[in-house]
Protein backbone atom coordinates (compact mmCIF):
# COMPACT_ATOMS: atom_id res chain seq x y z
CA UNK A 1 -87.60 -73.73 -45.31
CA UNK A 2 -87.43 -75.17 -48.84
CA UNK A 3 -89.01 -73.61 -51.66
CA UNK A 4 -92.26 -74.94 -51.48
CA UNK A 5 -92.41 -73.37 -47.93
CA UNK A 6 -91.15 -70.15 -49.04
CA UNK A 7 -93.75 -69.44 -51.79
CA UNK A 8 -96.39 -70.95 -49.40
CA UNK A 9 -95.57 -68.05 -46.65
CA UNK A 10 -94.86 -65.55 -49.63
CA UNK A 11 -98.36 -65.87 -50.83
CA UNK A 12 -99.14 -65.45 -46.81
CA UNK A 13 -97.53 -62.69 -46.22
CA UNK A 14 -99.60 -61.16 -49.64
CA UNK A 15 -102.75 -61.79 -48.03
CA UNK A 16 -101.31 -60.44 -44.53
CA UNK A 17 -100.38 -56.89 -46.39
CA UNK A 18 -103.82 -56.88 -47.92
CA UNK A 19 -105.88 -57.01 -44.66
CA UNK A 20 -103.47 -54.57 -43.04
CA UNK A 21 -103.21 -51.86 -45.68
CA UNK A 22 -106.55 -52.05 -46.77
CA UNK A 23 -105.69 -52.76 -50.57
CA UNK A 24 -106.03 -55.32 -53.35
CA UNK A 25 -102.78 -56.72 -54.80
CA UNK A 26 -103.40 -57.26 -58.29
CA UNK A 27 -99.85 -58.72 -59.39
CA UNK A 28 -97.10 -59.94 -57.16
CA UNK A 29 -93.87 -61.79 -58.96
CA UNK A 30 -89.92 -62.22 -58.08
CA UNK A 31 -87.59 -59.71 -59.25
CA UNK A 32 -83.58 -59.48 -58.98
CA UNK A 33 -81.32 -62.45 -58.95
CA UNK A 34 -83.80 -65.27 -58.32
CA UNK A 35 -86.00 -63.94 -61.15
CA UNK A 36 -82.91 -63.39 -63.25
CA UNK A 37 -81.64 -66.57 -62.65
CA UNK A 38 -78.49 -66.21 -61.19
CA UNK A 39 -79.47 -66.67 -57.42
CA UNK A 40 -77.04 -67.89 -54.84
CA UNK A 41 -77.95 -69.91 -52.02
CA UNK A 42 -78.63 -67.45 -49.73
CA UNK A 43 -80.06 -64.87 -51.74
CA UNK A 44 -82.95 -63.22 -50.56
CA UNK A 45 -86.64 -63.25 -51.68
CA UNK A 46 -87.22 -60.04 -54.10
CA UNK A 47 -91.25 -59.99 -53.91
CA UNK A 48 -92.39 -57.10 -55.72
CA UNK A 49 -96.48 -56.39 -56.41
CA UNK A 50 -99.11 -54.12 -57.81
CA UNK A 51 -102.12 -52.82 -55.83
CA UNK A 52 -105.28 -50.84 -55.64
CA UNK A 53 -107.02 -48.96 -53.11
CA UNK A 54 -110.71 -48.54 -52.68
CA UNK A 55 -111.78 -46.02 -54.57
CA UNK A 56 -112.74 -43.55 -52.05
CA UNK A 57 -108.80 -43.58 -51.29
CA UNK A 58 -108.10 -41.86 -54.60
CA UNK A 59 -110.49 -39.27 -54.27
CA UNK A 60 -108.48 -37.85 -50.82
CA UNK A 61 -107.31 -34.16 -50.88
CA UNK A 62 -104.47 -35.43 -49.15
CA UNK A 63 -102.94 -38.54 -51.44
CA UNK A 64 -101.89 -41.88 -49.33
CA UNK A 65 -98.58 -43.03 -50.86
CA UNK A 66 -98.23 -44.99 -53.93
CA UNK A 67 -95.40 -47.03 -52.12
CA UNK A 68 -95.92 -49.49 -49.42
CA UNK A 69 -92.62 -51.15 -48.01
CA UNK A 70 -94.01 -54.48 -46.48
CA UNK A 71 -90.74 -56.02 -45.19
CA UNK A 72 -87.36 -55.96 -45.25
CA UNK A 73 -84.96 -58.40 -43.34
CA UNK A 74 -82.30 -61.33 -44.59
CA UNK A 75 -84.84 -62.98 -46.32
CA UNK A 76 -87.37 -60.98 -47.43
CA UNK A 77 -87.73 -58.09 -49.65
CA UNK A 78 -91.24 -57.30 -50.29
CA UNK A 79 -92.42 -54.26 -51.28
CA UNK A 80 -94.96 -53.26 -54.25
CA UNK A 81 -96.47 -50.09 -56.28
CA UNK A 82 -99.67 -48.43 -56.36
CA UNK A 83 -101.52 -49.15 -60.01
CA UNK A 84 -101.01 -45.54 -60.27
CA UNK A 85 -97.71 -45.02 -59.86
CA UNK A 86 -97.21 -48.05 -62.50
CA UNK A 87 -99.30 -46.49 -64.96
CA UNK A 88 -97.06 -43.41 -64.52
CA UNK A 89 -93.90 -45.65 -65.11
CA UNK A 90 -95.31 -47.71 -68.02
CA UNK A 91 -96.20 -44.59 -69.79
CA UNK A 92 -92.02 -43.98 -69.78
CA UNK A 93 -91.32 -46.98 -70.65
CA UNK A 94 -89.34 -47.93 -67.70
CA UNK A 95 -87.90 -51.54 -68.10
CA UNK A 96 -88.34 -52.48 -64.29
CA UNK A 97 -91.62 -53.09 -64.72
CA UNK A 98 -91.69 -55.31 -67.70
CA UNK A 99 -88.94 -57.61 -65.83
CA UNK A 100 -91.64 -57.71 -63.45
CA UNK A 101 -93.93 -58.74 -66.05
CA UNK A 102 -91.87 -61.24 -67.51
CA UNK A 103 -90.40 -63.07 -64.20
CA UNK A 104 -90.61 -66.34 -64.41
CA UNK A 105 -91.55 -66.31 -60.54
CA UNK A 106 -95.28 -65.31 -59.85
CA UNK A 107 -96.84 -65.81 -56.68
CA UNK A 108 -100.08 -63.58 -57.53
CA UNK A 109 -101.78 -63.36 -61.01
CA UNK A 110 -104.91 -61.86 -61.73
CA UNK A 111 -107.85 -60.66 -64.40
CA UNK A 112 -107.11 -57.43 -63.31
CA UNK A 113 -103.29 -57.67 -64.15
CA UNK A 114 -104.36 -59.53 -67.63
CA UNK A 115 -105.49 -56.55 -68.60
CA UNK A 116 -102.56 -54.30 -67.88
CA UNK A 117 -100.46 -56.97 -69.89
CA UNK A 118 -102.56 -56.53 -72.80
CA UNK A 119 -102.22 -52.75 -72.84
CA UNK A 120 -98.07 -52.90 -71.65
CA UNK A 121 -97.13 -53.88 -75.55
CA UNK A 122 -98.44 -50.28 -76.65
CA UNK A 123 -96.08 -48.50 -74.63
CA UNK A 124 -92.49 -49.88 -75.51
CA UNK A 125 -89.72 -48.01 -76.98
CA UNK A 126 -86.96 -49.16 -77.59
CA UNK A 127 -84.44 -45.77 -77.31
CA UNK A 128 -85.63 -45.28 -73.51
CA UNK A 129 -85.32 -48.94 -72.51
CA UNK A 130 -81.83 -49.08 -74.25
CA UNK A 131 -80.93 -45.72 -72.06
CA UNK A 132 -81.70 -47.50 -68.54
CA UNK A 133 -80.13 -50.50 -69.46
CA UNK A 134 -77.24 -49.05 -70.81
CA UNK A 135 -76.82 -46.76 -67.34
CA UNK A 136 -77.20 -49.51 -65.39
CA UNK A 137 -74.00 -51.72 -67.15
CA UNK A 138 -72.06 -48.68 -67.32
CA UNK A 139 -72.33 -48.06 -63.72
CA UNK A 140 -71.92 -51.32 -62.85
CA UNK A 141 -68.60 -50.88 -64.28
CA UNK A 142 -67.46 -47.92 -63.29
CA UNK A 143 -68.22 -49.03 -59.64
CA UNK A 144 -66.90 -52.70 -59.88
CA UNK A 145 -64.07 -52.64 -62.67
CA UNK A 146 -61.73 -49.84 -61.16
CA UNK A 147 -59.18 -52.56 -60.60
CA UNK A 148 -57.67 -55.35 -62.01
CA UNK A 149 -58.92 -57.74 -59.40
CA UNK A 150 -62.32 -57.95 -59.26
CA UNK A 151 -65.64 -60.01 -57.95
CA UNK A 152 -65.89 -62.16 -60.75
CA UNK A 153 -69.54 -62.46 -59.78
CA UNK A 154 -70.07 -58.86 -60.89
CA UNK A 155 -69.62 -59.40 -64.55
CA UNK A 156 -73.19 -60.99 -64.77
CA UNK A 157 -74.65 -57.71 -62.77
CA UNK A 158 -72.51 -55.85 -66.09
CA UNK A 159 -73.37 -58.76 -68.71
CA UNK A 160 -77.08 -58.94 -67.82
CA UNK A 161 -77.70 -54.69 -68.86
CA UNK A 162 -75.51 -55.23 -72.03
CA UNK A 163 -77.02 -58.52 -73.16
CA UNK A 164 -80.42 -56.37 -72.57
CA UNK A 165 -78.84 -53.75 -74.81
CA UNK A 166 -77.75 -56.15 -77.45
CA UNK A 167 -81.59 -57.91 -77.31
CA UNK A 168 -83.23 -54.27 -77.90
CA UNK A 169 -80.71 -53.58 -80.92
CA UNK A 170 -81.10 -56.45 -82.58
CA UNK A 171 -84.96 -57.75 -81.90
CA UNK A 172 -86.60 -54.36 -81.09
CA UNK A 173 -88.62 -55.91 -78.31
CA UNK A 174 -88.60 -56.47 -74.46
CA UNK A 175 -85.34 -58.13 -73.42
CA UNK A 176 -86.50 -61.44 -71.28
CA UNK A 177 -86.22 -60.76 -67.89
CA UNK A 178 -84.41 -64.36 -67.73
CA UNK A 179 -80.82 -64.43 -67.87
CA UNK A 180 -80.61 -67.48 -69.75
CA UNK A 181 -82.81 -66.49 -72.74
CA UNK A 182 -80.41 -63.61 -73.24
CA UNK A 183 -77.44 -65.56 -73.31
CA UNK A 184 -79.10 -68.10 -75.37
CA UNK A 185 -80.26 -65.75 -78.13
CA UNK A 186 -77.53 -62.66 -78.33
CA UNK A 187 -74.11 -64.13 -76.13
CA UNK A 188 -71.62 -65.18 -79.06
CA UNK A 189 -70.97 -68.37 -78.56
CA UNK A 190 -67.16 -68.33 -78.09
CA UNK A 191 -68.06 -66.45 -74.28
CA UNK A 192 -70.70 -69.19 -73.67
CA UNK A 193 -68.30 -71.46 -71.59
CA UNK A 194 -66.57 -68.14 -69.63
CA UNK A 195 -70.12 -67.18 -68.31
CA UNK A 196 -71.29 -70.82 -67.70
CA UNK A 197 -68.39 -71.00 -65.17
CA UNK A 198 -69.14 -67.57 -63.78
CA UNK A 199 -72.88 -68.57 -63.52
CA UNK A 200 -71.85 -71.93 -61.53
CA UNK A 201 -69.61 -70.13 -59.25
CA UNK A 202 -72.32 -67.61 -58.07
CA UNK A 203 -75.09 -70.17 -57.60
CA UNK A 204 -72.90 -72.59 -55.59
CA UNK A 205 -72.48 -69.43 -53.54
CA UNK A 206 -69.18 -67.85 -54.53
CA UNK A 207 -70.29 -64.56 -53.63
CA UNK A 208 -66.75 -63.18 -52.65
CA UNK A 209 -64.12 -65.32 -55.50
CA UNK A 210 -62.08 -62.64 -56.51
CA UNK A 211 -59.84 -63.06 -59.38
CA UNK A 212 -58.33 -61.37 -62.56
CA UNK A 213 -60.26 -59.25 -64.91
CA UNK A 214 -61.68 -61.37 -67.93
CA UNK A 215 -60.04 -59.79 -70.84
CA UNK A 216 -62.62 -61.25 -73.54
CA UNK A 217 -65.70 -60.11 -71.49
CA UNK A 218 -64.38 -56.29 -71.00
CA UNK A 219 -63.75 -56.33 -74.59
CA UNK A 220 -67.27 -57.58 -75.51
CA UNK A 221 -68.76 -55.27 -72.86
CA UNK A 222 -66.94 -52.12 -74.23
CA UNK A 223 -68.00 -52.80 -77.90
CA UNK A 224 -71.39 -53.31 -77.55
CA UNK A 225 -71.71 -50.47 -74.97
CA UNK A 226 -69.87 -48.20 -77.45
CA UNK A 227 -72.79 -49.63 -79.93
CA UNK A 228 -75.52 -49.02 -77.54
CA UNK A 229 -73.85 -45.28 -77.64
CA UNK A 230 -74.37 -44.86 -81.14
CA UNK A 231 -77.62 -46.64 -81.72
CA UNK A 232 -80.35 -43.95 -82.22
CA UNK A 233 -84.30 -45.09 -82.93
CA UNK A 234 -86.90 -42.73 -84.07
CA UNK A 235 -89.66 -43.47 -81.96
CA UNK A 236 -92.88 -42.82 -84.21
CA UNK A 237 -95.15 -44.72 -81.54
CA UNK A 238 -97.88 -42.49 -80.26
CA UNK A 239 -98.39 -42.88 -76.49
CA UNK A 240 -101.80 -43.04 -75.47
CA UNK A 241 -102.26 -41.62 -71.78
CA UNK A 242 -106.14 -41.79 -72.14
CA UNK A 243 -105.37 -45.61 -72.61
CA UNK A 244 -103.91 -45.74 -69.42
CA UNK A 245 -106.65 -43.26 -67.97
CA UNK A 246 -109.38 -45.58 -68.88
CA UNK A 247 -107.57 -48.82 -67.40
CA UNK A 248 -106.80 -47.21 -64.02
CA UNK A 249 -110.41 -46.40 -63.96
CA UNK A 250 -111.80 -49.84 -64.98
CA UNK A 251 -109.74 -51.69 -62.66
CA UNK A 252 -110.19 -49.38 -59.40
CA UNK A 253 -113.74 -49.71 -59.85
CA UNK A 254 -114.03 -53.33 -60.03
């Protein structure tokens, strides 16, 4: 199927998990490497979405789960979060969710979700976004650079987090959940051409090119994840659950 075809039975298959789990799918986007912008050829399909129950639902002594794992196979990966459980998430500032936000891929878009992005600016901070990111490239690399040959493809999986890092310490915002706009705005420009080739080799579906670590790259990874180390924020933001209270009410009861 070409792409056309894909979102087509994408936005299906939303309407399919709708009438089957008895919910309301407020948001559904692309995540991972598609979203990203690194996909290979055969990547799969990373559909990730938001959804409400009826309200009765919520009001069971015994909750239903706030998880529903639609499908799994070699193309597919759908699977999407109770409004709940996002609320939870946003109030921690957990970055997942505003890549989700910010893909460039969205196959479901609604009033309801319009509203949740209008409230999602009040509950960024910058110190616990920094902390996953920063995590996530440091195990990267302590799983994938143990050697000195190495999937060259893994360095964006490593560059990605850091660039992230480099966004939040410099901008103090929400790191784009594209790639591109990362490299664009914090990359120095002497790496630009090293990741260029590294970004053609994985979309022309290089998946397994092995070759010698990149001496510039671990040295640009290791400084700014020593930075990220020392960078400390006082967060002086006041989180407002009662904000989020009042949302999840508003929108169940639509």
């Amino acid at each position: 199927m070409n792409e056309k075809e894909i979102t087509l039975s994408i936005k299906e298959k939303l309407s399919q998990i709708e009438a089957r789990e008895n919910i309301r799918i407020i948001y559904a986007c692309e995540s991972g490497s598609r979203a990203w912008g690194f996909a290979s050829a055969d990547s799969d399909y990373d559909v990730r979405f938001i959804f409400v129950r009826p309200v009765q639902d919520y009001l069971r002594v015994k909750e239903l789960p706030d998880f529903i794992d639609a499908e799994l196979n070699d193309i597919y990966d759908i699977n999407g979060w109770d409004l709940k459980k996002f609320c939870k998430q946003l109030y921690k500032s957990n970055p997942v969710i505003f890549e989700w936000a910010g893909s460039p891929i969205v196959y479901r878009n609604t009033s309801e979700w319009e509203k949740v992005s209008e409230v999602m600016k009040d509950f960024i901070q910058d110190e616990k976004m920094l902390h996953h990111y920063k995590g996530m490239a440091k195990n990267n690399v302590r799983t994938n650079f143990c050697t000195s040959e190495v999937v060259l493809k893994k360095y964006l999986y490593v560059l990605r987090p850091v660039l992230a890092c480099v966004w939040i310490m410099q901008k103090h915002s929400v790191p784009p959940t594209e790639f591109m706009s990362l490299v664009e705005e914090v990359l120095p420009s002497k790496l630009r051409n090293i990741v260029d080739e590294l970004l053609t080799a994985k979309m022309n579906g290089s998946e397994k090119q092995t070759g010698s670590r990149i001496s510039e790259l671990d040295l640009f990874i290791e400084t700014k994840l020593s930075e990220a180390s020392m960078f400390a924020e006082v967060n002086t933001t006041k989180l407002d659950l009662d904000k989020l209270d009042n949302l999840f009410l508003e929108i169940i009861e639509e």
